[in-house]
C-alpha atoms as a PDB file:
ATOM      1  CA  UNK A   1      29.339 -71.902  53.471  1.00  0.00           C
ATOM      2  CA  UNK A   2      27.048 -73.480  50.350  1.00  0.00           C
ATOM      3  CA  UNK A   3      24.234 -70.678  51.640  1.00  0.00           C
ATOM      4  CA  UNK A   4      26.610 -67.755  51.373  1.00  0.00           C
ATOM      5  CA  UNK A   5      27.871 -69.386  47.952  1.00  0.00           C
ATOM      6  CA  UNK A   6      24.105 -69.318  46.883  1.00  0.00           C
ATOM      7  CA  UNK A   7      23.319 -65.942  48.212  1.00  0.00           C
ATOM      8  CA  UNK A   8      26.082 -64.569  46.308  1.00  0.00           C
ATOM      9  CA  UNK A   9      24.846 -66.268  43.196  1.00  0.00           C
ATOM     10  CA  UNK A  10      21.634 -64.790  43.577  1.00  0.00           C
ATOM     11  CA  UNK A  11      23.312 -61.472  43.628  1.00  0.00           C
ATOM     12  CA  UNK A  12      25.383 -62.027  40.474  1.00  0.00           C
ATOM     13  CA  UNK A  13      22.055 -63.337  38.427  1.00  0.00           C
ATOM     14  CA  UNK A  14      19.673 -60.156  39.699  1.00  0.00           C
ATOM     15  CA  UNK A  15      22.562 -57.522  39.037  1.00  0.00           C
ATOM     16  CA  UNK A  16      22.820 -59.697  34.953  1.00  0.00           C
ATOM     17  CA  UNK A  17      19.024 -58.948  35.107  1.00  0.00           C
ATOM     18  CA  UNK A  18      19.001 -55.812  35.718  1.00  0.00           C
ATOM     19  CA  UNK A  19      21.974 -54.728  33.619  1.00  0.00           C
ATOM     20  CA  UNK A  20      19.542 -55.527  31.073  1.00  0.00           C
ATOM     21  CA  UNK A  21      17.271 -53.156  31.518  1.00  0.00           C
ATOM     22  CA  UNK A  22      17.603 -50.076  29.266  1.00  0.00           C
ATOM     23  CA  UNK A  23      15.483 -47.170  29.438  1.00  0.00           C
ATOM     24  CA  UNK A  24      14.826 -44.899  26.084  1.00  0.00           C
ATOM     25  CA  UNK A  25      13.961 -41.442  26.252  1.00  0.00           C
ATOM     26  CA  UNK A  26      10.571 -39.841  24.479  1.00  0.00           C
ATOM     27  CA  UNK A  27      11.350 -38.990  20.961  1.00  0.00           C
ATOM     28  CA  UNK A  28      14.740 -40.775  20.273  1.00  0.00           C
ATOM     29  CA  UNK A  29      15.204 -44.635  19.552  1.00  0.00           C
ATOM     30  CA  UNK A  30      17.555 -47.314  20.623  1.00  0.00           C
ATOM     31  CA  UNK A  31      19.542 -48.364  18.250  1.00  0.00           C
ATOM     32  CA  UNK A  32      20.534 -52.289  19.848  1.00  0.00           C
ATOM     33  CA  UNK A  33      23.587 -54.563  17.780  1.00  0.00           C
ATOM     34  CA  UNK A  34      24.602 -57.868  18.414  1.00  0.00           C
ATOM     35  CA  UNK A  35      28.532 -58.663  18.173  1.00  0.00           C
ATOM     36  CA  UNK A  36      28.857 -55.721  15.998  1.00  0.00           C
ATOM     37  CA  UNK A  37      25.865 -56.559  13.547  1.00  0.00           C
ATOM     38  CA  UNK A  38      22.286 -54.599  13.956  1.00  0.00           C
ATOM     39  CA  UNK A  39      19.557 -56.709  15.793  1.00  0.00           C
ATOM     40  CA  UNK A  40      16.890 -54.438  16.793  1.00  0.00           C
ATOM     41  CA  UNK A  41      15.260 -51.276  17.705  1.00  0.00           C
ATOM     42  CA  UNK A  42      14.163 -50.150  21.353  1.00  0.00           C
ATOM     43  CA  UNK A  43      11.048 -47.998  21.538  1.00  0.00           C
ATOM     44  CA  UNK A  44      10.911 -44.659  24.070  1.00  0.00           C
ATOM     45  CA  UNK A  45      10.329 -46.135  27.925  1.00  0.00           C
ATOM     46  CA  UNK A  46      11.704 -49.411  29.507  1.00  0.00           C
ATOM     47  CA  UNK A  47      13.148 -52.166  27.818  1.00  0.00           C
ATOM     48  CA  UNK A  48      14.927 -55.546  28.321  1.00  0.00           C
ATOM     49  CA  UNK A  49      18.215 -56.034  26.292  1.00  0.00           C
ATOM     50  CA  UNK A  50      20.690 -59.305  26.388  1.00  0.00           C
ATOM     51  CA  UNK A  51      23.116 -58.695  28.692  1.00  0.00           C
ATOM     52  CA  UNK A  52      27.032 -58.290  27.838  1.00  0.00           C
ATOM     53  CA  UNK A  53      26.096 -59.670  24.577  1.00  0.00           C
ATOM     54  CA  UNK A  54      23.547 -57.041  23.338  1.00  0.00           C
ATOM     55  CA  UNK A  55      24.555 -53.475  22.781  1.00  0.00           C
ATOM     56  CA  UNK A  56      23.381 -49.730  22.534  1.00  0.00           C
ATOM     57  CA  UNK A  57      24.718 -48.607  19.302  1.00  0.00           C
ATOM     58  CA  UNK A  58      23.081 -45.104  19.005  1.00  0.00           C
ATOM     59  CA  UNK A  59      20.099 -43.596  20.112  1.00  0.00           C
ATOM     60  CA  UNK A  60      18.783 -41.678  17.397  1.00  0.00           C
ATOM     61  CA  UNK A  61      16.305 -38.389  17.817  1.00  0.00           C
ATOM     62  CA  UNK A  62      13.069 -38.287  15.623  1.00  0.00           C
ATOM     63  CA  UNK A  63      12.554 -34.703  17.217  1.00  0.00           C
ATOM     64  CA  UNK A  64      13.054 -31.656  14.246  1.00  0.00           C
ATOM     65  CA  UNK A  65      16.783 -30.365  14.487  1.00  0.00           C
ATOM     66  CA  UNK A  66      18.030 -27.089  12.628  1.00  0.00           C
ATOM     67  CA  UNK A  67      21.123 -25.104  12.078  1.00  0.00           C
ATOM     68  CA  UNK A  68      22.348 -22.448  10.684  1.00  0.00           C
ATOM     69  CA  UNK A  69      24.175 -21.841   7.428  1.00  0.00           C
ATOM     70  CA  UNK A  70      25.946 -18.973   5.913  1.00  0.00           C
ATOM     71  CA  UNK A  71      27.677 -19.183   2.275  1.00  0.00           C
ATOM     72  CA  UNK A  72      28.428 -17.348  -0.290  1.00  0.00           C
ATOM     73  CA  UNK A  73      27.363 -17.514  -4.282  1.00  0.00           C
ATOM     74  CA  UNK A  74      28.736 -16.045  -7.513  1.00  0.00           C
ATOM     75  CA  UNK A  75      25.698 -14.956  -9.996  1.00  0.00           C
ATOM     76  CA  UNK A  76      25.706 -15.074 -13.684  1.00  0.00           C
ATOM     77  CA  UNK A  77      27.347 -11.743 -14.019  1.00  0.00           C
ATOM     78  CA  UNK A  78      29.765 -12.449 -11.394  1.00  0.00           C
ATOM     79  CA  UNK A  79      28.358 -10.800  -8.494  1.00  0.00           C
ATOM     80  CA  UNK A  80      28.975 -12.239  -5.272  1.00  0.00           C
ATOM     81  CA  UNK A  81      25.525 -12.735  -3.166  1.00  0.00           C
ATOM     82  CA  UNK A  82      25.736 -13.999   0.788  1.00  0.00           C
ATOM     83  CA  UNK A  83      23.032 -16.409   2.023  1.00  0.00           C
ATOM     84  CA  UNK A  84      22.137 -16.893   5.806  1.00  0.00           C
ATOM     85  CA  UNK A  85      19.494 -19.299   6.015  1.00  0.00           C
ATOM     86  CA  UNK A  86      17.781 -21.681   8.607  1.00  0.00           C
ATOM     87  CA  UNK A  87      17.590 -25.163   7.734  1.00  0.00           C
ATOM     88  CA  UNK A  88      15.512 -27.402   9.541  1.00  0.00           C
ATOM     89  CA  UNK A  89      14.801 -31.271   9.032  1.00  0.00           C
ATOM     90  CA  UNK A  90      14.139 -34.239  11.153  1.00  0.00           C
ATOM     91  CA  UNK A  91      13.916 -38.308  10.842  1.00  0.00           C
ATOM     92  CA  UNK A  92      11.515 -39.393   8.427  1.00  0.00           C
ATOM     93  CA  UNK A  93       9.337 -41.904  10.167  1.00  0.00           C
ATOM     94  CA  UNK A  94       9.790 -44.030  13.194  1.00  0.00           C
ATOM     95  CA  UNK A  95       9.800 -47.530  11.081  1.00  0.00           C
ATOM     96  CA  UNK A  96      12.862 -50.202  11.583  1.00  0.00           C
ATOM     97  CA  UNK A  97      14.108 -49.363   8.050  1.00  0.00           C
ATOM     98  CA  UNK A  98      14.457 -45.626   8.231  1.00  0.00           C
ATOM     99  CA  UNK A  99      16.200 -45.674  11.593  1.00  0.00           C
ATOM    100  CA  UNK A 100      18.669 -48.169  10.108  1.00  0.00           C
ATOM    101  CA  UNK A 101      19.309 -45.868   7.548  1.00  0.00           C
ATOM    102  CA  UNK A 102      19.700 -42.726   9.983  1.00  0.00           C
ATOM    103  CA  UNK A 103      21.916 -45.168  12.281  1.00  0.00           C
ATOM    104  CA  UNK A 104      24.542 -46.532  10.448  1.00  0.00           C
ATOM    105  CA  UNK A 105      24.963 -44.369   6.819  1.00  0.00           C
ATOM    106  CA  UNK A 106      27.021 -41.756   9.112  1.00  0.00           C
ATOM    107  CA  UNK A 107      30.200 -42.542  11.582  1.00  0.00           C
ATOM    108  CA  UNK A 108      28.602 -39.182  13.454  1.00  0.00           C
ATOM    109  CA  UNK A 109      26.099 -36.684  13.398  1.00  0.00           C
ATOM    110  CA  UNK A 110      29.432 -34.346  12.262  1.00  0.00           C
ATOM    111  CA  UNK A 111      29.638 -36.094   8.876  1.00  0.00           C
ATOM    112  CA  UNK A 112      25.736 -35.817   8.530  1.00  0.00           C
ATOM    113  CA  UNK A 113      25.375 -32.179   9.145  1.00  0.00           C
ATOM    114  CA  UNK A 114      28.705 -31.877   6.743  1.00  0.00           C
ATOM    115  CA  UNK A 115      27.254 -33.502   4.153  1.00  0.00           C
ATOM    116  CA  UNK A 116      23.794 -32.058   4.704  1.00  0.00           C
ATOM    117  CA  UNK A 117      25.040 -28.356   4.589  1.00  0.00           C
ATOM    118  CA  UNK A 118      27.386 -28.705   1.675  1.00  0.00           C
ATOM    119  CA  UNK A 119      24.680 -30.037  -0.382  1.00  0.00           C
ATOM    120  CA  UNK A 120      22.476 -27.272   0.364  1.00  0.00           C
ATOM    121  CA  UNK A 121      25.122 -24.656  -0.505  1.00  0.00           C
ATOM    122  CA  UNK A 122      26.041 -26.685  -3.217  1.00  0.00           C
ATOM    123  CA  UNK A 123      22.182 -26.574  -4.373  1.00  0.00           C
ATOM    124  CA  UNK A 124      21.810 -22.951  -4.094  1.00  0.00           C
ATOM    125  CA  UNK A 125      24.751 -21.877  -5.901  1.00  0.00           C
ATOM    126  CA  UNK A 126      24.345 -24.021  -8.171  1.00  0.00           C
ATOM    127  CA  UNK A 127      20.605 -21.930  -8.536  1.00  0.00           C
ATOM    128  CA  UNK A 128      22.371 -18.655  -8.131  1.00  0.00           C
ATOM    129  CA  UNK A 129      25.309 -19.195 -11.009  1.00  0.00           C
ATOM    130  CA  UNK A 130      21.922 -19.298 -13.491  1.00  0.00           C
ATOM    131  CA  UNK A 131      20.713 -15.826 -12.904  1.00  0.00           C
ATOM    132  CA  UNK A 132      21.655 -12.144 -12.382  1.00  0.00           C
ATOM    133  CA  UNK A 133      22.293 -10.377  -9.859  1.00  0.00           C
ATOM    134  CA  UNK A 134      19.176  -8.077 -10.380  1.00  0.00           C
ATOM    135  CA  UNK A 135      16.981 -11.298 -10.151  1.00  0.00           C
ATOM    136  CA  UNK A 136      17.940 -12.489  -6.903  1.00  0.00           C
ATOM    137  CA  UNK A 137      16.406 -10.806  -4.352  1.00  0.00           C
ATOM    138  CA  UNK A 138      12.886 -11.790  -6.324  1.00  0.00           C
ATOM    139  CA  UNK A 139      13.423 -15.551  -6.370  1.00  0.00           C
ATOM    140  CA  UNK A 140      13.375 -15.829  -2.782  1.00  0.00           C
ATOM    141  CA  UNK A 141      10.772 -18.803  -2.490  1.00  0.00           C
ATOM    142  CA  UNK A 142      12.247 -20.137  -5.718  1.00  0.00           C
ATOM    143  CA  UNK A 143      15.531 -20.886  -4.064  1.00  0.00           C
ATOM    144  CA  UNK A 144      13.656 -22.615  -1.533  1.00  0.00           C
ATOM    145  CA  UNK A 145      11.775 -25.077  -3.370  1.00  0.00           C
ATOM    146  CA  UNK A 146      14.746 -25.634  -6.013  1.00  0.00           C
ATOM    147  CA  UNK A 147      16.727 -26.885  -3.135  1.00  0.00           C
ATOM    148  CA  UNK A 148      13.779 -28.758  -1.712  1.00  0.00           C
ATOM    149  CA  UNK A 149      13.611 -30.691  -5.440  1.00  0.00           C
ATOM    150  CA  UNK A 150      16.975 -31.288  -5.046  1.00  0.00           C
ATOM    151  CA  UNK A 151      18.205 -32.637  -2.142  1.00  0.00           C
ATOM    152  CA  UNK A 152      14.769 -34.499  -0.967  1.00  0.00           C
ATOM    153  CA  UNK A 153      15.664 -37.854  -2.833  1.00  0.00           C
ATOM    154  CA  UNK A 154      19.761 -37.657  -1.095  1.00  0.00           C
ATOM    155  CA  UNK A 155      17.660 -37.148   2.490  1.00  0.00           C
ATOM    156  CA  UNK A 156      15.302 -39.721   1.941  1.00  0.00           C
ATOM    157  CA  UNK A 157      18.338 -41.975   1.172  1.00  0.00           C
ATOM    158  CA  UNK A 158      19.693 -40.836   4.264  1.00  0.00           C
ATOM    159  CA  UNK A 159      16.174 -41.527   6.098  1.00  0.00           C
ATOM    160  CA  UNK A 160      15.984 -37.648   6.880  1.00  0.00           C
ATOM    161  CA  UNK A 161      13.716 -35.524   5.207  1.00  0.00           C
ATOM    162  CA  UNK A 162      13.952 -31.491   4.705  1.00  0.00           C
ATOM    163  CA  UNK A 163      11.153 -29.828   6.951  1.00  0.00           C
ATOM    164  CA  UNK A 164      11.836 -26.297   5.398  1.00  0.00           C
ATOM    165  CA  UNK A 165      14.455 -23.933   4.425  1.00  0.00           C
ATOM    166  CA  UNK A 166      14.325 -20.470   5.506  1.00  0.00           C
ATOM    167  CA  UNK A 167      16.823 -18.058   3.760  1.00  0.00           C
ATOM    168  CA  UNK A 168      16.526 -14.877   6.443  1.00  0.00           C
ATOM    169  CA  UNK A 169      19.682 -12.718   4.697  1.00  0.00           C
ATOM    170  CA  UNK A 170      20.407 -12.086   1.008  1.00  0.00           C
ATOM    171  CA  UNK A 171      23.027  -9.747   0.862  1.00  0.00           C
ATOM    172  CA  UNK A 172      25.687  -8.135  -1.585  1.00  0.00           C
ATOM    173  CA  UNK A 173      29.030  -7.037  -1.526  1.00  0.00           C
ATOM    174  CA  UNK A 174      29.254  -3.173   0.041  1.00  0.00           C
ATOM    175  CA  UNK A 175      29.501  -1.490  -3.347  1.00  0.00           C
ATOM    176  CA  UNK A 176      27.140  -3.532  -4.978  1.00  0.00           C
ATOM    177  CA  UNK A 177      24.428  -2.391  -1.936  1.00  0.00           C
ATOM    178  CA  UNK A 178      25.789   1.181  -1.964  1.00  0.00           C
ATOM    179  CA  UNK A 179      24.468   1.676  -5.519  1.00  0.00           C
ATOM    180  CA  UNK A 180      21.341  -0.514  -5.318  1.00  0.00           C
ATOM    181  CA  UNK A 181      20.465   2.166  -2.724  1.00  0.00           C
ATOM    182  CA  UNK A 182      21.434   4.890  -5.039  1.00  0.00           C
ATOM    183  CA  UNK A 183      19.014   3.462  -7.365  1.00  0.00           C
ATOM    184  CA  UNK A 184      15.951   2.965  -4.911  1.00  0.00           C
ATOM    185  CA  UNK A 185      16.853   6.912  -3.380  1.00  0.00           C
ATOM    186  CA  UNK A 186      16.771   8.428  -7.397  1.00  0.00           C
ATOM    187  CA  UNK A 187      13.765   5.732  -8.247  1.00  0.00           C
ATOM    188  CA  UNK A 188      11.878   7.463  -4.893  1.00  0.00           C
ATOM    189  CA  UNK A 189      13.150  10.740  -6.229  1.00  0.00           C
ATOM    190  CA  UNK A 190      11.296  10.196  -9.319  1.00  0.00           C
ATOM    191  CA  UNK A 191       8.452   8.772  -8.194  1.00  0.00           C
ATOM    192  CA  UNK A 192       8.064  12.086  -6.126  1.00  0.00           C
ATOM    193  CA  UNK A 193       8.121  14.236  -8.496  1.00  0.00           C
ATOM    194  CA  UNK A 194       5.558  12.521 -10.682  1.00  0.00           C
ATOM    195  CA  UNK A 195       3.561  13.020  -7.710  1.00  0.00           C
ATOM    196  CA  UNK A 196       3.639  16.092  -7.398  1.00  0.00           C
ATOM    197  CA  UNK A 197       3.792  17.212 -11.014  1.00  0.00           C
ATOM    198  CA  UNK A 198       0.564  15.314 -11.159  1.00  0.00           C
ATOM    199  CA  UNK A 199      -0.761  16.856  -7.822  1.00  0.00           C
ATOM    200  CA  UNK A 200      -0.219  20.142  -9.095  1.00  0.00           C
ATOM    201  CA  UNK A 201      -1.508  19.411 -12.174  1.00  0.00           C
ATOM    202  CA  UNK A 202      -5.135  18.703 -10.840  1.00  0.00           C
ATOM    203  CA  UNK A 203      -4.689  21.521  -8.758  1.00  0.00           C
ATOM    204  CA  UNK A 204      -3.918  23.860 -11.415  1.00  0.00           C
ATOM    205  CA  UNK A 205      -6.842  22.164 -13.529  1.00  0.00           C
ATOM    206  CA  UNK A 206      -9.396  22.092 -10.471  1.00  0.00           C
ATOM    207  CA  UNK A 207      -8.549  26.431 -10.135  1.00  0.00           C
ATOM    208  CA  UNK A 208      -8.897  27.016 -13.902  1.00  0.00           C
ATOM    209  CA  UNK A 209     -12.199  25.209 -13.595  1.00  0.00           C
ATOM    210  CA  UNK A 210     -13.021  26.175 -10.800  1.00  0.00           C
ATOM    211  CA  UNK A 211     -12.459  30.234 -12.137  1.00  0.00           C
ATOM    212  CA  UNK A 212     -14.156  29.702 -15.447  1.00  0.00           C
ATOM    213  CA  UNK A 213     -17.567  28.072 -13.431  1.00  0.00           C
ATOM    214  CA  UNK A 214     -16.669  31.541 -11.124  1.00  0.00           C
ATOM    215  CA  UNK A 215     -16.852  33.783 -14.966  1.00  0.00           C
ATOM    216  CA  UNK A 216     -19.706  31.673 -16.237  1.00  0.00           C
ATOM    217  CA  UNK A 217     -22.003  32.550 -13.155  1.00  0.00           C
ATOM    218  CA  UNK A 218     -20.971  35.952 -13.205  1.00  0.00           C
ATOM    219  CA  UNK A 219     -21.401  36.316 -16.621  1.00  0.00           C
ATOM    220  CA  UNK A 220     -25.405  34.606 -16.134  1.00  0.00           C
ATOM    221  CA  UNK A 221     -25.396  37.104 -13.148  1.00  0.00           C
ATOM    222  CA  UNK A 222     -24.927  39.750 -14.931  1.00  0.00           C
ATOM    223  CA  UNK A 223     -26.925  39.056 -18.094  1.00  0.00           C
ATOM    224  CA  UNK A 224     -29.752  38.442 -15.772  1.00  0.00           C
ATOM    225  CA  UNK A 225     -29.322  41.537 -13.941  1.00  0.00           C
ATOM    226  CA  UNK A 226     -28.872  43.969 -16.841  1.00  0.00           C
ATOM    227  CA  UNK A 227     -32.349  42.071 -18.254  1.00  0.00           C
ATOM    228  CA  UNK A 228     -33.909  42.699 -14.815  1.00  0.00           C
ATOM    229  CA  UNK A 229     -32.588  46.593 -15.361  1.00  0.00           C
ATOM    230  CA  UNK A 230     -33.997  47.052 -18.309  1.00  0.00           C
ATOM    231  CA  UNK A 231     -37.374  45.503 -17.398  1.00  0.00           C
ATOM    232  CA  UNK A 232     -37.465  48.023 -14.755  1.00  0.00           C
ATOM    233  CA  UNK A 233     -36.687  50.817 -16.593  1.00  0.00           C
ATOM    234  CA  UNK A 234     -39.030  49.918 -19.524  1.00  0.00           C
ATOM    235  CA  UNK A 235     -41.923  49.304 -16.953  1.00  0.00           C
ATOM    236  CA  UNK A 236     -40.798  52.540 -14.865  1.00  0.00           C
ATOM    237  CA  UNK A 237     -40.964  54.693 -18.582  1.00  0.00           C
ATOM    238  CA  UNK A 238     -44.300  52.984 -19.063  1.00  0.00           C
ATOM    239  CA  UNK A 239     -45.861  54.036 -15.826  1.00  0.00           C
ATOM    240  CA  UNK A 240     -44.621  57.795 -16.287  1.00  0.00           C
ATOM    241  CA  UNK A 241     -46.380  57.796 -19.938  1.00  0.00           C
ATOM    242  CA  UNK A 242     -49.603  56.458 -18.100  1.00  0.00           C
ATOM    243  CA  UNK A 243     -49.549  59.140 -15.083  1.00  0.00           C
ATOM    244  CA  UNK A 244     -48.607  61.384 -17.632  1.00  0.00           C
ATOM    245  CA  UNK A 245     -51.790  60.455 -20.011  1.00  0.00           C
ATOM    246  CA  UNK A 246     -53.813  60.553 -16.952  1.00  0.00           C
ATOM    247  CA  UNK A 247     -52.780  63.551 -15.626  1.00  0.00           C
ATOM    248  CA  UNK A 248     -53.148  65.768 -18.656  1.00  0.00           C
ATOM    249  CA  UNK A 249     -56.512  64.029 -19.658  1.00  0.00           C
ATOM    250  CA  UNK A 250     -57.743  65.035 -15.993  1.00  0.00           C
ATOM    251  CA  UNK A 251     -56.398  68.878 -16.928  1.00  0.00           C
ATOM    252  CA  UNK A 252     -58.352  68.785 -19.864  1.00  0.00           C
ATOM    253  CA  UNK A 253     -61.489  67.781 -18.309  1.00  0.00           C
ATOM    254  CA  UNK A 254     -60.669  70.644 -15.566  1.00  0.00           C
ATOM    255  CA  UNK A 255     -59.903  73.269 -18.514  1.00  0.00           C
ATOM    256  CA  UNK A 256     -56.343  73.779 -17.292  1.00  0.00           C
ATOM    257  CA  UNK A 257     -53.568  74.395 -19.271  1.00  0.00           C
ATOM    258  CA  UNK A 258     -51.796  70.712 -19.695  1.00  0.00           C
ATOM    259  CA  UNK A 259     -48.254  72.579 -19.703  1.00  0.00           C
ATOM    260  CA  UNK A 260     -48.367  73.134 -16.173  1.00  0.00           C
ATOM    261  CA  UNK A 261     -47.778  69.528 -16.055  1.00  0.00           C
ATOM    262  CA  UNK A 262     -44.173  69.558 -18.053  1.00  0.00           C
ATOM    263  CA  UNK A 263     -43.528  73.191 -15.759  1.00  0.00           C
ATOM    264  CA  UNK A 264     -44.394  71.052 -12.745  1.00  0.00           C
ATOM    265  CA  UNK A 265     -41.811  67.539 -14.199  1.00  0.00           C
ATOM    266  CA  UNK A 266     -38.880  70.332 -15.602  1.00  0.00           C
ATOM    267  CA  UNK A 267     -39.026  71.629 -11.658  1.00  0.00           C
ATOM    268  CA  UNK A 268     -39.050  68.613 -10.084  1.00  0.00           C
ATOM    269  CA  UNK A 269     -35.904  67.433 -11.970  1.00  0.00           C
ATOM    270  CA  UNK A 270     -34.266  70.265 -11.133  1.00  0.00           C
ATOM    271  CA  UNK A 271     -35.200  69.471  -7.351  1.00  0.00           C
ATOM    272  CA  UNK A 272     -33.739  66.037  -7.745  1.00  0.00           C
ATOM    273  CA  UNK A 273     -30.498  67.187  -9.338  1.00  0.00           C
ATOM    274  CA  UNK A 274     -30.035  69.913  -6.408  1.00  0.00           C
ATOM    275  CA  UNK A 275     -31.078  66.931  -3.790  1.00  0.00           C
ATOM    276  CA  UNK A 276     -29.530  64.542  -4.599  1.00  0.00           C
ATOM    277  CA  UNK A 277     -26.253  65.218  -6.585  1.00  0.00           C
ATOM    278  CA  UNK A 278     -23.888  64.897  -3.797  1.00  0.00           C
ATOM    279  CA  UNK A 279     -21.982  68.082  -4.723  1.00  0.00           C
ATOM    280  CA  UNK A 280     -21.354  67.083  -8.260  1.00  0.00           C
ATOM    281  CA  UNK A 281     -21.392  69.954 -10.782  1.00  0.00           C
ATOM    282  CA  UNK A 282     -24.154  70.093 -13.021  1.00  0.00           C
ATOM    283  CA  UNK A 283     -24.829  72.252 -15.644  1.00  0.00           C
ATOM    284  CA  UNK A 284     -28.496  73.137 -16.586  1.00  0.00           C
ATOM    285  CA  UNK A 285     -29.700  75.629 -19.749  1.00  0.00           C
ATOM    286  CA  UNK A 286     -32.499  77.658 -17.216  1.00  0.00           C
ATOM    287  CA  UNK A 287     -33.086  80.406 -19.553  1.00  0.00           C
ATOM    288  CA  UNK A 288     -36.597  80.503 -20.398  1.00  0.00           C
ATOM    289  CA  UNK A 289     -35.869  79.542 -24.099  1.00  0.00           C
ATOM    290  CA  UNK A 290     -33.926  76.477 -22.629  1.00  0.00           C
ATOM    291  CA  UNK A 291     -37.228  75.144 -20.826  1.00  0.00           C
ATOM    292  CA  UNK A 292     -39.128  75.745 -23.992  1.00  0.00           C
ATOM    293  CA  UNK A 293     -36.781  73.203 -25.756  1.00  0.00           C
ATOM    294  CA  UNK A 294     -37.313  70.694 -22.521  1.00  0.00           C
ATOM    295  CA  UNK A 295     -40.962  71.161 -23.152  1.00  0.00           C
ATOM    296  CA  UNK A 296     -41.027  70.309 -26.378  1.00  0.00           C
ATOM    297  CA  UNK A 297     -38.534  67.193 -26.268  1.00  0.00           C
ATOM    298  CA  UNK A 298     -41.452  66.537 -23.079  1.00  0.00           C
ATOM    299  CA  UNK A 299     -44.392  67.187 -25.266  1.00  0.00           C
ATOM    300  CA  UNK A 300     -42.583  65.121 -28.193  1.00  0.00           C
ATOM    301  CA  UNK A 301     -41.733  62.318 -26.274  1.00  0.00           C
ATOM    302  CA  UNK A 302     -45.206  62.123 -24.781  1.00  0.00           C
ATOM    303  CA  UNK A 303     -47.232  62.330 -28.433  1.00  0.00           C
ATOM    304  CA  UNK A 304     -44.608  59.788 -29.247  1.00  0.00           C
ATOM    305  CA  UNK A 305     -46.013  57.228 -26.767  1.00  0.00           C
ATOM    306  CA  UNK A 306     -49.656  58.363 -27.103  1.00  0.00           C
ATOM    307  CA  UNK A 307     -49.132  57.344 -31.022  1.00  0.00           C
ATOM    308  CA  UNK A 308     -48.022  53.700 -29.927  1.00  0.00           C
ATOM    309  CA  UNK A 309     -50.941  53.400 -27.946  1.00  0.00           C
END
């Protein structure tokens, strides 16, 4: 009878023992009180507590929590803007101190996350009743780190601090949007048209230049040619003096009658005109007192040249 007695009190004493032992999850801590007053802390893995007398208050996460707000804000010139953001924040540090802190300034985590979101609304609209609603959508990252300023030094009393604040929607109300759109459509609208008042003004400018380089190398064309023209001319006249010259000297030294010569040019012409006038009508004085006038404009135009010489 005593050795069942003892067996059973060896039963009793290792279930105590092992009552004790209290395992703690990575990234959370045990928060441990003693009749209803704190005592200690229990790191992530296995511990050893005080049986019945030592309790498991909380277990608190040091892992980064978020959630979701959306709220709405009355500018400076009574527009209503609505915010839905992403607010994230965790524990501060793992030390005894901040995890007191984080462990016993709420009942729950319901009041915390209350109190946490209402003082980020209240932060922001607080922000949002200084400005218009033109400026809003610009001071984007200026909310942000106004409400950072703000509501670090309540967090860090609460041993949280505020990883970041994203603010993913800014919106307005429906007729407020409808004519910010109006104004972006007629702002495009006019943007366009600069565009292409300016594109066609280049193009315009680029054909008028374009044109007068086209008039200025005709005109140089042109000049050139005409000079070229009369080069040829003058050069052709000159030749015809000096065949002339050296076909009458060559019918003087062969005592022959230099007339033949202006006979022989006045029938040639009248070849050419017959050859090569294409059926055009010409009209020609061939009476013999007709070719005496030729011959003497000939004979005058040649003692003309022989006088330059």
């Amino acid at each position: 009878m005593e050795a069942l007695f003892s067996y059973w009190w060896l039963i009793l004493l290792l279930l105590i023992i092992f009552s004790g032992l209290v395992t703690v999850a990575q990234g959370t801590i045990g928060v441990v009180t003693l009749f209803g007053k704190y005592q200690r802390i229990l790191k992530p893995g296995l511990n050893f507590k005080i049986p019945i007398l030592e309790q498991i208050y909380k277990r608190v996460s040091i892992q980064n929590r978020s959630v979701e707000l959306e709220f709405q804000a009355v500018t400076v010139d009574q527009a209503n803007v609505y915010f839905k953001s992403m607010l994230l924040y965790s524990v501060q540090n793992a030390d005894e101190e901040t995890i007191k802190r984080v462990a016993f300034k709420f009942i729950s985590d319901k009041d915390l996350m209350q109190a946490l979101i209402r003082t980020v609304e209240g932060s922001i609209r607080a922000f949002v009743a200084s400005k218009r609603q033109a400026e809003i959508l610009l001071l984007r990252r200026e909310i942000v780190e106004f409400v950072k300023d703000q509501i670090d030094h309540s967090l860090e009393d609460w041993g949280y601090h505020l990883q970041d604040l994203q603010i993913n929607d800014i919106t307005f109300d429906q007729q407020i949007m409808d004519s910010m759109s109006r104004v972006v459509a007629s702002n495009n609208l006019k943007a366009a048209a600069e565009n292409e008042g300016q594109a066609l003004l280049i193009t315009k400018t680029k054909g008028a230049e374009a044109e007068g380089n086209a008039i200025k190398i005709a005109a140089e064309a042109e000049r050139e040619a005409a000079r070229l023209r009369g080069q040829g001319v003058a050069l052709f006249r000159q030749e015809v003096a000096k065949g002339m010259s050296q076909a009458a000297e060559e019918m003087k030294q062969a005592n022959l009658d230099t007339n033949v010569i202006l006979f022989s040019m006045w029938t040639e012409a009248v070849k050419n005109f017959a050859e090569f006038g294409k059926g055009n009508m010409l009209f020609l004085d061939g009476s013999p007192a007709g070719m005496e006038r030729s011959m003497q404009q000939i004979m005058g135009m040649m003692k003309q040249n022989t006088d330059k010489k």
